[in-house]
N, C-alpha and C. Protein backbone atom coordinates (compact mmCIF):
# COMPACT_ATOMS: atom_id res chain seq x y z
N UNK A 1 89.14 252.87 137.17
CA UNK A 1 88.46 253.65 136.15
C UNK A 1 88.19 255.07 136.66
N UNK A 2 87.91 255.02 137.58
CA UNK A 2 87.48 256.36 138.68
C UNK A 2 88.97 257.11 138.36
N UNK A 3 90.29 256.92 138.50
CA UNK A 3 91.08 257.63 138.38
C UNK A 3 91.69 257.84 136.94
N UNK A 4 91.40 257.02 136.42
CA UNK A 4 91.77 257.16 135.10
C UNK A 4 90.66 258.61 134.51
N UNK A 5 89.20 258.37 135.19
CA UNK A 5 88.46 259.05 134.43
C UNK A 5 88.76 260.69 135.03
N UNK A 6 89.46 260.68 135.82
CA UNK A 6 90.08 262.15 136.56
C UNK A 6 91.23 262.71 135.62
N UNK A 7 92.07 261.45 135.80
CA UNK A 7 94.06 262.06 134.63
C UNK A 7 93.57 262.13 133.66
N UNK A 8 92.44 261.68 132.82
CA UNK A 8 92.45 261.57 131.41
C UNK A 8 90.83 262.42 131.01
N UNK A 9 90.61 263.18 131.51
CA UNK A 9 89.32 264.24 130.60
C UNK A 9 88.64 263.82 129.56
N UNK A 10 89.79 263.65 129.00
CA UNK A 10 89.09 263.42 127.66
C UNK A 10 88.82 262.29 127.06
N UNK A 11 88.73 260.93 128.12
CA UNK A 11 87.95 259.82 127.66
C UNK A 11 86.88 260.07 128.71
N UNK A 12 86.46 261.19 129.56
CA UNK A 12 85.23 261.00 130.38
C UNK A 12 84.33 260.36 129.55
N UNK A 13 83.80 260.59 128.78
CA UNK A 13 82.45 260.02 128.16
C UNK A 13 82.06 258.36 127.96
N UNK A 14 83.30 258.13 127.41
CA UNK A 14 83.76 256.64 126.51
C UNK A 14 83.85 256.27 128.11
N UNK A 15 84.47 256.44 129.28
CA UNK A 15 84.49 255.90 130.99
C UNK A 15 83.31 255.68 130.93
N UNK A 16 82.45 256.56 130.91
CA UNK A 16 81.07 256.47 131.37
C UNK A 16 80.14 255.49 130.99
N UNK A 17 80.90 255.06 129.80
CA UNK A 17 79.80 254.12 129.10
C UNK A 17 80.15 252.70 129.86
N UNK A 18 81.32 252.40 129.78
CA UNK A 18 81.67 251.22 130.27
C UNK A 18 82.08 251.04 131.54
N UNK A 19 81.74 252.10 132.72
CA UNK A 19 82.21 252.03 133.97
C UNK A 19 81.07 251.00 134.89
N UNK A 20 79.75 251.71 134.19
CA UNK A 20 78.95 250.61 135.19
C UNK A 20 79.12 248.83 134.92
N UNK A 21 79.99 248.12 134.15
CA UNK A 21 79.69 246.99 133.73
C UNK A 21 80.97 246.46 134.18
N UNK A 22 82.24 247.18 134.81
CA UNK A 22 83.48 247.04 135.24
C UNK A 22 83.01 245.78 136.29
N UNK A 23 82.50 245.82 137.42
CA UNK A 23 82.14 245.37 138.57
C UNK A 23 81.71 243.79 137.83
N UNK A 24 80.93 243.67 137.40
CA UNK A 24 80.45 242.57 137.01
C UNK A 24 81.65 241.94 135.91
N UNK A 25 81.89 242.55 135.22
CA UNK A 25 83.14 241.89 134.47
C UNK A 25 84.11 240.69 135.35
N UNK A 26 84.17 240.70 136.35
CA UNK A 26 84.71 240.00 136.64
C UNK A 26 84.48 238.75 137.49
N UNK A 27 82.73 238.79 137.36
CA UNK A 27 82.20 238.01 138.01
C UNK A 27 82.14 236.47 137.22
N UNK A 28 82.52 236.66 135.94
CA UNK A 28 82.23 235.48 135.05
C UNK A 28 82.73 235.70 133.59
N UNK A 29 82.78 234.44 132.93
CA UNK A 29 83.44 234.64 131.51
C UNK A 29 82.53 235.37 130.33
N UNK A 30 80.93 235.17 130.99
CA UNK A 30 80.15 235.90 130.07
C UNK A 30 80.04 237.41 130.12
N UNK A 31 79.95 237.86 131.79
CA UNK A 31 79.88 239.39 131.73
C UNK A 31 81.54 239.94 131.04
N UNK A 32 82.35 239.01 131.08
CA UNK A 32 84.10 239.75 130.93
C UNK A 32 83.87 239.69 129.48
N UNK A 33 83.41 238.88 128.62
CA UNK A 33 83.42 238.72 127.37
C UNK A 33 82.76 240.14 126.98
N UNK A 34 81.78 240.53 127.57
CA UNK A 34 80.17 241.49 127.05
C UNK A 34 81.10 242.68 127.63
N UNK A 35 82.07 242.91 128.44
CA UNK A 35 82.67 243.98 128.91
C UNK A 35 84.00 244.15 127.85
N UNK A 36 84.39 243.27 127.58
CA UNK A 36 85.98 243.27 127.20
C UNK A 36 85.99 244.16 125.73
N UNK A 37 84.70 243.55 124.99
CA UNK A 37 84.52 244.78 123.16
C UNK A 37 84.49 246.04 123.66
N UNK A 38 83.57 246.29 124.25
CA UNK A 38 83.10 247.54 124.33
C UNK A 38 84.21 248.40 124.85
N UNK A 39 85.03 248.17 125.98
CA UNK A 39 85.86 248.19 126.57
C UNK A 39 87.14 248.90 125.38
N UNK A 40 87.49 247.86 124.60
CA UNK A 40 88.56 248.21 123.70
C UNK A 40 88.12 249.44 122.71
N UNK A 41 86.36 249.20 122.20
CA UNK A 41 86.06 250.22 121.32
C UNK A 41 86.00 251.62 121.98
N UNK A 42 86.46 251.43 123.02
CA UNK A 42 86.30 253.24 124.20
C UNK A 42 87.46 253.92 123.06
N UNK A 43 88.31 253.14 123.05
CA UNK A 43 89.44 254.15 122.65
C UNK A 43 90.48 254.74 123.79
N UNK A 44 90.31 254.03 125.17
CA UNK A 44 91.47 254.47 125.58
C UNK A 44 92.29 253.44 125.81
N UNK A 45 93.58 253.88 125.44
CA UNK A 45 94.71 253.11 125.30
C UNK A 45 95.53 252.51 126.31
N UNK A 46 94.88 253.21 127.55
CA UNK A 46 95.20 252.61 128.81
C UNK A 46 94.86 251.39 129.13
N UNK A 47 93.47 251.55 129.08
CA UNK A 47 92.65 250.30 129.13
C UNK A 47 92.97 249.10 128.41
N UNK A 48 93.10 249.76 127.33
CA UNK A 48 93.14 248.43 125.90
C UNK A 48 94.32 247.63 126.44
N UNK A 49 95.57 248.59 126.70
CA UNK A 49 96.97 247.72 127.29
C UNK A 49 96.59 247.27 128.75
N UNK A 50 96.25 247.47 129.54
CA UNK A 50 95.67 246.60 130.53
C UNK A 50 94.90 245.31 130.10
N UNK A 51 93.49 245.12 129.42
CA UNK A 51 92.58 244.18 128.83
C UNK A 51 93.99 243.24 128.03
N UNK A 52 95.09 243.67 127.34
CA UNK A 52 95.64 243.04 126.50
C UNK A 52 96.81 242.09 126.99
N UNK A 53 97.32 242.87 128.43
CA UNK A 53 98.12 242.32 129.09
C UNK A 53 97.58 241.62 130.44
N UNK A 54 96.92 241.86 131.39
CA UNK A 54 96.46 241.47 132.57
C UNK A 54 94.98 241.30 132.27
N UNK A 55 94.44 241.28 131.37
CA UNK A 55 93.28 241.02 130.88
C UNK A 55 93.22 239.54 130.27
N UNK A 56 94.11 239.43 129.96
CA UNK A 56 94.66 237.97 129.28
C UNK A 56 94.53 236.83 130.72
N UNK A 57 95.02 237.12 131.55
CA UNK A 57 95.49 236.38 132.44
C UNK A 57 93.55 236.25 133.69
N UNK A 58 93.12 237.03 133.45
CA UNK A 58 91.62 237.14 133.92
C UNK A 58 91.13 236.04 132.82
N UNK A 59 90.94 235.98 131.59
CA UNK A 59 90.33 235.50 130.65
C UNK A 59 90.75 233.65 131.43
N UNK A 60 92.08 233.54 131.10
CA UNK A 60 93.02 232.29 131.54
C UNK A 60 91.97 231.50 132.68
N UNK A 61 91.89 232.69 133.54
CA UNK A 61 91.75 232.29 135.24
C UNK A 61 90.11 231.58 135.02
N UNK A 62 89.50 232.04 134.09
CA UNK A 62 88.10 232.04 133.68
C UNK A 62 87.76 230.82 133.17
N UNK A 63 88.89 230.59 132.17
CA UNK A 63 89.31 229.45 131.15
C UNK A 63 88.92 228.03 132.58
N UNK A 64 90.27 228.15 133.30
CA UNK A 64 90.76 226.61 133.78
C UNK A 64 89.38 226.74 134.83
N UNK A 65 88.31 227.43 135.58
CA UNK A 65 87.19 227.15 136.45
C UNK A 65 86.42 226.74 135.53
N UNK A 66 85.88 226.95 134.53
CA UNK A 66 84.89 226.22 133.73
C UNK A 66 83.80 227.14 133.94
N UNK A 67 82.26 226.35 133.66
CA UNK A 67 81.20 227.03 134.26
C UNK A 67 81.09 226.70 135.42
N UNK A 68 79.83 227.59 136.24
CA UNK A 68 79.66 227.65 137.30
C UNK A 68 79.04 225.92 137.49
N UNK A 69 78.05 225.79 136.52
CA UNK A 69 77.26 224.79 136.46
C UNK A 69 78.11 223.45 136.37
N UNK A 70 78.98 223.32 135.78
CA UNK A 70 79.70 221.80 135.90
C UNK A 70 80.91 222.27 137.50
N UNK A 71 80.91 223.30 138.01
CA UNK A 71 81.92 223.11 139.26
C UNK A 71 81.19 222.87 140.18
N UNK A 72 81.49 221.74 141.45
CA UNK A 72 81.27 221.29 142.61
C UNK A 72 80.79 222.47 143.72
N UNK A 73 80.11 222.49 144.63
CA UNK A 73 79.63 223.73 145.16
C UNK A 73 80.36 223.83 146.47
N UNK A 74 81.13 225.01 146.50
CA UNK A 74 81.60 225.54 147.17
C UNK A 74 81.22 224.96 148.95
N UNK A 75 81.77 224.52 149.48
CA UNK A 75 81.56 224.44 150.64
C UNK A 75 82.32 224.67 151.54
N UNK A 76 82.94 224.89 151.30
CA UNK A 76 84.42 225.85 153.11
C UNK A 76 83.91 226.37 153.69
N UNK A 77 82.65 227.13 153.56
CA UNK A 77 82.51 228.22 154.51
C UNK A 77 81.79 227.59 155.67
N UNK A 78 82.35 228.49 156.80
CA UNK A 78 81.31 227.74 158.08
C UNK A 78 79.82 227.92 158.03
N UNK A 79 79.17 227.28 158.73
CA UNK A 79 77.60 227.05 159.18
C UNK A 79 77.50 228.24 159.29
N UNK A 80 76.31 229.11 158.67
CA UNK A 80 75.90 230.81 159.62
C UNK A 80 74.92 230.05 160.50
N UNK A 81 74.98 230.97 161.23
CA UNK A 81 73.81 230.86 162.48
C UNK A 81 72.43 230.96 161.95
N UNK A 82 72.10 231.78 161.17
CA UNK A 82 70.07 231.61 160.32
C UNK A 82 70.29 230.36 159.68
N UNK A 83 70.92 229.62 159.32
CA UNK A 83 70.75 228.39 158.65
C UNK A 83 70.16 227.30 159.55
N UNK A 84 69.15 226.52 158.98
CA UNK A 84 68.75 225.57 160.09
C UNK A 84 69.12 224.45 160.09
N UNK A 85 69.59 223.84 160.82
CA UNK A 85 70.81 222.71 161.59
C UNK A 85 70.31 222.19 160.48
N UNK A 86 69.23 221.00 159.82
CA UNK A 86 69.44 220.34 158.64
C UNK A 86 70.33 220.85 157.49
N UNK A 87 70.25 222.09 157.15
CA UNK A 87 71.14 222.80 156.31
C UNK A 87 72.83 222.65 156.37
N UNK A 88 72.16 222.79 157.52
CA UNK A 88 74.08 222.98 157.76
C UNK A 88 75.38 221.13 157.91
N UNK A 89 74.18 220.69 158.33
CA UNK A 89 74.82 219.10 158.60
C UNK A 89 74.77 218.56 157.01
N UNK A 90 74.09 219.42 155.88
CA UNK A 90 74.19 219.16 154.19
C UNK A 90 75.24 219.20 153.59
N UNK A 91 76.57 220.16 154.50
CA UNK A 91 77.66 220.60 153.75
C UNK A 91 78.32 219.62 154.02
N UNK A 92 79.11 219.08 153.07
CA UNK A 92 80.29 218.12 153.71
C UNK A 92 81.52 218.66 154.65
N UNK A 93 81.65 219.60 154.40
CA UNK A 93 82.87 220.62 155.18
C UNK A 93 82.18 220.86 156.58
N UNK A 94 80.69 220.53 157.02
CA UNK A 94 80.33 220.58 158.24
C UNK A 94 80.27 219.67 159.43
N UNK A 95 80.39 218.34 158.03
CA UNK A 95 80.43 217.03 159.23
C UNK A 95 81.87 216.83 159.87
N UNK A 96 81.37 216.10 160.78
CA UNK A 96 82.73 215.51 161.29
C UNK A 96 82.95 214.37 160.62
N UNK A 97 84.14 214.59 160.91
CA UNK A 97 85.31 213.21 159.80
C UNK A 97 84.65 211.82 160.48
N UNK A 98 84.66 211.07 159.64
CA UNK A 98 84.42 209.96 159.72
C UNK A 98 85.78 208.54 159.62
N UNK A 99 85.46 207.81 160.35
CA UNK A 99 86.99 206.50 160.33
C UNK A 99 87.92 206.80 161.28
């Protein structure tokens, strides 16, 4: 957006409106939804063909994870060190294999 809002002048304004909400757009199907109108009503045509083509495929990716709330919680990541050993022996990805 940052460069778009440089080549193209004359959507500075319509950028401005929808630049701070870019970041979060892609954090979830609700902020992409609350980003994606506003987004198209800018009026730039760059955007819109991006949202229409590779925007599609974000929406998709959004689709097959579900909510956060019915998916299983993430556990790959290793133990950090501030976590206290009960914490960490909680993850299943922390124990040792069993059998």
């Amino acid at each position: 957006m940052s460069k778009l809002r440089s080549e193209q002048p004359q959507h500075r304004d319509a950028i401005e409106k929808v630049l701070p909400d870019v970041e979060a757009a892609f954090t979830g199907p609700a902020f992409w939804t609350a980003f994606v109108k506003p987004a198209h009503a800018a009026g730039i045509s760059r955007v819109s063909e991006w949202l229409n083509t590779t925007g599609r495929v974000v929406e998709e990716q959004f689709g097959r994870r579900g909510l956060r709330s019915k998916r299983p919680a993430d556990c790959r990541c290793q133990p950090r060190r501030w976590m206290h050993s009960s914490t960490r022996s909680a993850c299943p990805s922390s124990r040792a294999p069993t059998g």
